[in-house]
PDB file of N, CA and C in Angstrom:
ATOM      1  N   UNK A   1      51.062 249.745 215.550  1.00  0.00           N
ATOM      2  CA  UNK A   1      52.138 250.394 216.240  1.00  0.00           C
ATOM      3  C   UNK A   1      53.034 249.320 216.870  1.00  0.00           C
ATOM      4  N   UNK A   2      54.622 249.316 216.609  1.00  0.00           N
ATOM      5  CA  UNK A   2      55.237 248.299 217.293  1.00  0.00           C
ATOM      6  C   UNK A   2      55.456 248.644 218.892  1.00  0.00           C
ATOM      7  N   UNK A   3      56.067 247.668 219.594  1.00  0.00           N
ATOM      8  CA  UNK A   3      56.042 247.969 220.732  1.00  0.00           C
ATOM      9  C   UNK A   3      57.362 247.906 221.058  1.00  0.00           C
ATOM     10  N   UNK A   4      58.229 248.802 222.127  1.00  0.00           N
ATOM     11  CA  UNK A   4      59.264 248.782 222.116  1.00  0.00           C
ATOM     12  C   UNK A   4      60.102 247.963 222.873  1.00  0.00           C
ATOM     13  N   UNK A   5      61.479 248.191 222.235  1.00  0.00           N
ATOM     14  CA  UNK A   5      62.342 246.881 222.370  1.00  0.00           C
ATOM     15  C   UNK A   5      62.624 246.189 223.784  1.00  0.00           C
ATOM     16  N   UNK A   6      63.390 245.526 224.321  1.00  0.00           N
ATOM     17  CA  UNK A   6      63.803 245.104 225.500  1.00  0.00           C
ATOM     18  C   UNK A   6      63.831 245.880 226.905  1.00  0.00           C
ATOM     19  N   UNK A   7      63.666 245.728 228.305  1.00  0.00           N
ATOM     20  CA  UNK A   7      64.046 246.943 228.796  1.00  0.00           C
ATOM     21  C   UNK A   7      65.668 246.998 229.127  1.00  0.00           C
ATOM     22  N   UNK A   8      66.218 248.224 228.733  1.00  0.00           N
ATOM     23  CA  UNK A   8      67.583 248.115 228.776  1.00  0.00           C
ATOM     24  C   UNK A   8      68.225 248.064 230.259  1.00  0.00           C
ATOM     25  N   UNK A   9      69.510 247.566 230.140  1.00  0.00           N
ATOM     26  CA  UNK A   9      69.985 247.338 231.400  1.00  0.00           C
ATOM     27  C   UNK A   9      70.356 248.260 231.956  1.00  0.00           C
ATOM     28  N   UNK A  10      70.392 249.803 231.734  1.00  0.00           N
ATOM     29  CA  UNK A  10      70.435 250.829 232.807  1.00  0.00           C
ATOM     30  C   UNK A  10      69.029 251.271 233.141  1.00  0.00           C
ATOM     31  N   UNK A  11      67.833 250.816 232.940  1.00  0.00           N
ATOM     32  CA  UNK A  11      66.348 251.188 233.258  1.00  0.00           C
ATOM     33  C   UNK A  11      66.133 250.113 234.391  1.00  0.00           C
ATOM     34  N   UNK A  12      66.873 248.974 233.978  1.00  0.00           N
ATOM     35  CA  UNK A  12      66.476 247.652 234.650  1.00  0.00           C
ATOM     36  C   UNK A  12      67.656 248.045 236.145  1.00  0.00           C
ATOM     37  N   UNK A  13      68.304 248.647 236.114  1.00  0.00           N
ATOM     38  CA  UNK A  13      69.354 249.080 237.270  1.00  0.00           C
ATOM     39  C   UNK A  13      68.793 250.150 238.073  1.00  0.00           C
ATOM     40  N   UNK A  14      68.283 250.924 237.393  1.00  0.00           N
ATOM     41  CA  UNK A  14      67.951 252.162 237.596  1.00  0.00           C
ATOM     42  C   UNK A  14      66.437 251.591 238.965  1.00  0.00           C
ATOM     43  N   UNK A  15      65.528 250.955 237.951  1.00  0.00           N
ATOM     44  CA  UNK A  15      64.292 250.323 238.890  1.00  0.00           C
ATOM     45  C   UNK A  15      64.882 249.679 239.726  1.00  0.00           C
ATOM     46  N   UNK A  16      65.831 248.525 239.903  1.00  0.00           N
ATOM     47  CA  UNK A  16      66.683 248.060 241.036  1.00  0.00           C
ATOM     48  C   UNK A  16      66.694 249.393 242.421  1.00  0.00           C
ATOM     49  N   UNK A  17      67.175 249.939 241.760  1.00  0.00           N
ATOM     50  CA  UNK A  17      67.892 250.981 242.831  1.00  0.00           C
ATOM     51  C   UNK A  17      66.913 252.203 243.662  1.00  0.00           C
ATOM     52  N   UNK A  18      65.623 251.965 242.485  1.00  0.00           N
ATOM     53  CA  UNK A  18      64.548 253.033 243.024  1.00  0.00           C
ATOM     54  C   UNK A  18      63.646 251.885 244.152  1.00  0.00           C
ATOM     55  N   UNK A  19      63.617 250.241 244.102  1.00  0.00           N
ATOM     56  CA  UNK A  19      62.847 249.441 245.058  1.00  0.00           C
ATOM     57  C   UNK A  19      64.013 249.496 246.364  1.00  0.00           C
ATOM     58  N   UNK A  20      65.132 249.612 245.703  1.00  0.00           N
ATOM     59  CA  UNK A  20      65.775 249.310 247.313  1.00  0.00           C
ATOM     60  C   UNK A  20      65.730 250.683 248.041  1.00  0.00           C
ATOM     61  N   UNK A  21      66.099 251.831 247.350  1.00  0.00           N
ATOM     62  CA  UNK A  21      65.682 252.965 248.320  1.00  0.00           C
ATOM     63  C   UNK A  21      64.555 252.653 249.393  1.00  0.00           C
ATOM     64  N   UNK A  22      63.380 252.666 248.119  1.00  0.00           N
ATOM     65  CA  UNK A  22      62.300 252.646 248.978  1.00  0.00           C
ATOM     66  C   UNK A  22      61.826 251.727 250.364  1.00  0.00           C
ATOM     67  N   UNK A  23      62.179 250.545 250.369  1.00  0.00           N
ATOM     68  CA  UNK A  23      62.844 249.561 251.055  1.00  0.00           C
ATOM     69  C   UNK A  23      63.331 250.319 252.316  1.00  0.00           C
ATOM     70  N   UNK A  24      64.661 251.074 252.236  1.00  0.00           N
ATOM     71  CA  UNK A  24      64.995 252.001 253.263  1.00  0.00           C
ATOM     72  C   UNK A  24      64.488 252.213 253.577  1.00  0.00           C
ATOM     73  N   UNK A  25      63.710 253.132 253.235  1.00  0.00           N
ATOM     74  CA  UNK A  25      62.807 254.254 253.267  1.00  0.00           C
ATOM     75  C   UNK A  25      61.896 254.362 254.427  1.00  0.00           C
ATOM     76  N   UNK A  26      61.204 252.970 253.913  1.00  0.00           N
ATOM     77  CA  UNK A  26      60.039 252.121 254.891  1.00  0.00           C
ATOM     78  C   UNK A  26      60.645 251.700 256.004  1.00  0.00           C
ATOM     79  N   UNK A  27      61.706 251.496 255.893  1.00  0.00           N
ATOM     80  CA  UNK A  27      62.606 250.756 257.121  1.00  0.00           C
ATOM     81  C   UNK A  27      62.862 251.682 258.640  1.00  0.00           C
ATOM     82  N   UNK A  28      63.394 253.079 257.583  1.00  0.00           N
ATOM     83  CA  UNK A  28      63.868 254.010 258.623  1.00  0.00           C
ATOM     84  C   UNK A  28      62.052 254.719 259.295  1.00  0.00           C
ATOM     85  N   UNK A  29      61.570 254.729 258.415  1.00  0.00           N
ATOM     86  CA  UNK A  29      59.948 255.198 258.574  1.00  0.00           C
ATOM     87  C   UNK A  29      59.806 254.619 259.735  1.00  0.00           C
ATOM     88  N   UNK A  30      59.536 252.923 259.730  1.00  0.00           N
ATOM     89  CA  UNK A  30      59.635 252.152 260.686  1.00  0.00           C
ATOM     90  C   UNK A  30      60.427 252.102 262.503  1.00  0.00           C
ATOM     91  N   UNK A  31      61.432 252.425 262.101  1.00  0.00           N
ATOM     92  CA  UNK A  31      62.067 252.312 263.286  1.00  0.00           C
ATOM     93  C   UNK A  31      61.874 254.006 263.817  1.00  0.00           C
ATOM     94  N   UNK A  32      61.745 254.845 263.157  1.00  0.00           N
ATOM     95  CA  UNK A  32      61.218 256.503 263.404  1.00  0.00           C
ATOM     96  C   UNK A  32      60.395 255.834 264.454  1.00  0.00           C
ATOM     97  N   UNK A  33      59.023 255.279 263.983  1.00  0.00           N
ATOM     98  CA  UNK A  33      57.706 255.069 264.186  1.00  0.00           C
ATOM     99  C   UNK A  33      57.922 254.222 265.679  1.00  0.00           C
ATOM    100  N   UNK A  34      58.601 253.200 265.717  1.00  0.00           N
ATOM    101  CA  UNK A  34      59.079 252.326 266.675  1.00  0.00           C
ATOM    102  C   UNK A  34      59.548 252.785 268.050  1.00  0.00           C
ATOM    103  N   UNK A  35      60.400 254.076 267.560  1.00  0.00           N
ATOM    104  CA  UNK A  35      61.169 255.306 268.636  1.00  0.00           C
ATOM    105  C   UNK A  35      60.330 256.239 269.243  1.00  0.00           C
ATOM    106  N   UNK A  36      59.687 256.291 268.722  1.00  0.00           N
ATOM    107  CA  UNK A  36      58.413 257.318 269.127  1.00  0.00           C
ATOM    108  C   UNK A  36      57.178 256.717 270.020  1.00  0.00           C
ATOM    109  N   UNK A  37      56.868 255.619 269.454  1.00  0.00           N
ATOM    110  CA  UNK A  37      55.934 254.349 270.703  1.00  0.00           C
ATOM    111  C   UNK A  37      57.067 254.176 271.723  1.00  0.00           C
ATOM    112  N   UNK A  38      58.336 254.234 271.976  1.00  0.00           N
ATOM    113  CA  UNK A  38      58.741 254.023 273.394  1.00  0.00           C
ATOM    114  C   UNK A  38      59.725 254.791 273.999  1.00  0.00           C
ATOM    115  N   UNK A  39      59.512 256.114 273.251  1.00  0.00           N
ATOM    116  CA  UNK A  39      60.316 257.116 274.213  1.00  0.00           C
ATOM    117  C   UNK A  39      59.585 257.467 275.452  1.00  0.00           C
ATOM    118  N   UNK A  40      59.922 257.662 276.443  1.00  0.00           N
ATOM    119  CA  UNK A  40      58.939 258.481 277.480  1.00  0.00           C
ATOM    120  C   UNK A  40      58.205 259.600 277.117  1.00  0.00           C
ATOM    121  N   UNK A  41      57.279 259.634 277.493  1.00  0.00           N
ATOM    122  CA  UNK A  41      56.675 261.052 277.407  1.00  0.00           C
ATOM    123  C   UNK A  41      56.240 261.329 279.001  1.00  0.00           C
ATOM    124  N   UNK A  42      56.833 262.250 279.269  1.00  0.00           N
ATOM    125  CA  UNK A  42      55.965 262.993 280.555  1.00  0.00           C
ATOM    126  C   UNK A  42      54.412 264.123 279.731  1.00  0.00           C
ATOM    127  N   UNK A  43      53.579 263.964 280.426  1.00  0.00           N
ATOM    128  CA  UNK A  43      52.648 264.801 279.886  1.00  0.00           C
ATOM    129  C   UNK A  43      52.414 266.386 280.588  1.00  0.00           C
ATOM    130  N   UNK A  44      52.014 267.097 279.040  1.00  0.00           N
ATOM    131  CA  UNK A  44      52.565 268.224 279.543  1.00  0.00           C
ATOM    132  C   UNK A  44      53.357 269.350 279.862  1.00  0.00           C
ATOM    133  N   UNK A  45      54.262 268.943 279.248  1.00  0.00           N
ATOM    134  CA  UNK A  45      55.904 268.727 279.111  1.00  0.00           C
ATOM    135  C   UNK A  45      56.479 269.075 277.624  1.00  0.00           C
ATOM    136  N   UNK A  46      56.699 269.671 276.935  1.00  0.00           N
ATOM    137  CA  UNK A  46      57.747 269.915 275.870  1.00  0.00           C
ATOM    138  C   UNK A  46      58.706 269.520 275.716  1.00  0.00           C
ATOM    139  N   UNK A  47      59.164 268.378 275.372  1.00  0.00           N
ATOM    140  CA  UNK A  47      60.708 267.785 274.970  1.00  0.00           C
ATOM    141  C   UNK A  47      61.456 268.970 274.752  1.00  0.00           C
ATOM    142  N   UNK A  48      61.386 269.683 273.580  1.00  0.00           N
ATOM    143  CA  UNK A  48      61.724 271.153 273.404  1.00  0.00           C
ATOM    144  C   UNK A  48      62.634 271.627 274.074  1.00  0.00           C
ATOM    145  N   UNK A  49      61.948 272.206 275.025  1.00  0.00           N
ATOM    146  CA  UNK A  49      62.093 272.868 276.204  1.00  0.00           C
ATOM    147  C   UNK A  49      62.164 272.370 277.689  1.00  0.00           C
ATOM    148  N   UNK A  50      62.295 271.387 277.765  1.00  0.00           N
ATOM    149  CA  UNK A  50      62.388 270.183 278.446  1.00  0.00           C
ATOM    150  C   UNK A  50      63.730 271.216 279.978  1.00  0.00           C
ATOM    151  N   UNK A  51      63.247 271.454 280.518  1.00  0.00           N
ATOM    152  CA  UNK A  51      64.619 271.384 281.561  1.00  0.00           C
ATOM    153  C   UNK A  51      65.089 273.373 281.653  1.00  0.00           C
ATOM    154  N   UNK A  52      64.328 273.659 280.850  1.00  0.00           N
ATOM    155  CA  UNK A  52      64.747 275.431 280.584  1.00  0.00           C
ATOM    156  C   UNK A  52      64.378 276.013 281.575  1.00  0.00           C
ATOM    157  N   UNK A  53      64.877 277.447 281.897  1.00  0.00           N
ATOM    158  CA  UNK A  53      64.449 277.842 283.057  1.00  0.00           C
ATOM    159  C   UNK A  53      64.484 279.186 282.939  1.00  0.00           C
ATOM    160  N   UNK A  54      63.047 279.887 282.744  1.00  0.00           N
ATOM    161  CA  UNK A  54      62.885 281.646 282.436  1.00  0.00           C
ATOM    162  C   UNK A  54      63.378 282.336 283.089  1.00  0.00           C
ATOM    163  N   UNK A  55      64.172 283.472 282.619  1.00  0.00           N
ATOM    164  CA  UNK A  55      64.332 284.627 282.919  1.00  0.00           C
ATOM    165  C   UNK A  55      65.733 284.706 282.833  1.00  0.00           C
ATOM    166  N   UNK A  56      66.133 285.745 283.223  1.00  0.00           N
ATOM    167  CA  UNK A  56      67.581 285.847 282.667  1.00  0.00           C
ATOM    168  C   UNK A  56      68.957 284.627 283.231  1.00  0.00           C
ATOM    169  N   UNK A  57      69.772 284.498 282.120  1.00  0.00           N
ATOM    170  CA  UNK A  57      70.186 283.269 282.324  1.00  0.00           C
ATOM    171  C   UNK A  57      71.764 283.852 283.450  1.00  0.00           C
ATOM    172  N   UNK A  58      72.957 282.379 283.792  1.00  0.00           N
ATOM    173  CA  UNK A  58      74.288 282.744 284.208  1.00  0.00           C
ATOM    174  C   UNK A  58      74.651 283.328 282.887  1.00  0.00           C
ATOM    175  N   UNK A  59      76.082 283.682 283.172  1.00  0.00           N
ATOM    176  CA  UNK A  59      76.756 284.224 282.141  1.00  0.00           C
ATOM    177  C   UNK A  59      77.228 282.582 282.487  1.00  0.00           C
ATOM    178  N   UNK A  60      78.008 282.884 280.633  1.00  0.00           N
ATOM    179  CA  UNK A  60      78.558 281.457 280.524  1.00  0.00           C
ATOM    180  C   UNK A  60      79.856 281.226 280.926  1.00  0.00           C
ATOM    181  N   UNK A  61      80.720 282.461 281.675  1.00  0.00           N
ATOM    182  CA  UNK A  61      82.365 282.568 281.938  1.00  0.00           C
ATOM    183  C   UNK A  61      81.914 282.357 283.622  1.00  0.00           C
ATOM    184  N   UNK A  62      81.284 281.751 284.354  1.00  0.00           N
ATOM    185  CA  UNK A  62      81.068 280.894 285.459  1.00  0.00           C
ATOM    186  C   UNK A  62      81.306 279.879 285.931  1.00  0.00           C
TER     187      UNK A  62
END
């Protein structure tokens, strides 16, 4: 069985472009990961809901 020819230069672009994504990828993963070790956390607490206050609210024309 022969083996096939060269790899062509839109496969060879194509793999280019699928390592640098990934690259990103890891990057933004990274700094996600980075943001999250030094946001505050109060414990206990819901970022969420952070500051809300039950029961019926102002009207908003106040």
């Amino acid at each position: 069985m022969a083996t096939s020819g060269r790899t062509s230069v839109n496969k060879r672009r194509k793999e280019q472009e699928r390592r640098e994504w990934q690259q990103k990828k890891a990057s933004r993963r990274a700094q996600r990961a980075e943001e999250a070790r030094t946001r505050p956390d109060t414990p206990g607490e819901d970022p969420d809901i952070a500051g809300m206050v039950p029961g019926p609210q102002p009207p908003l024309d106040d």
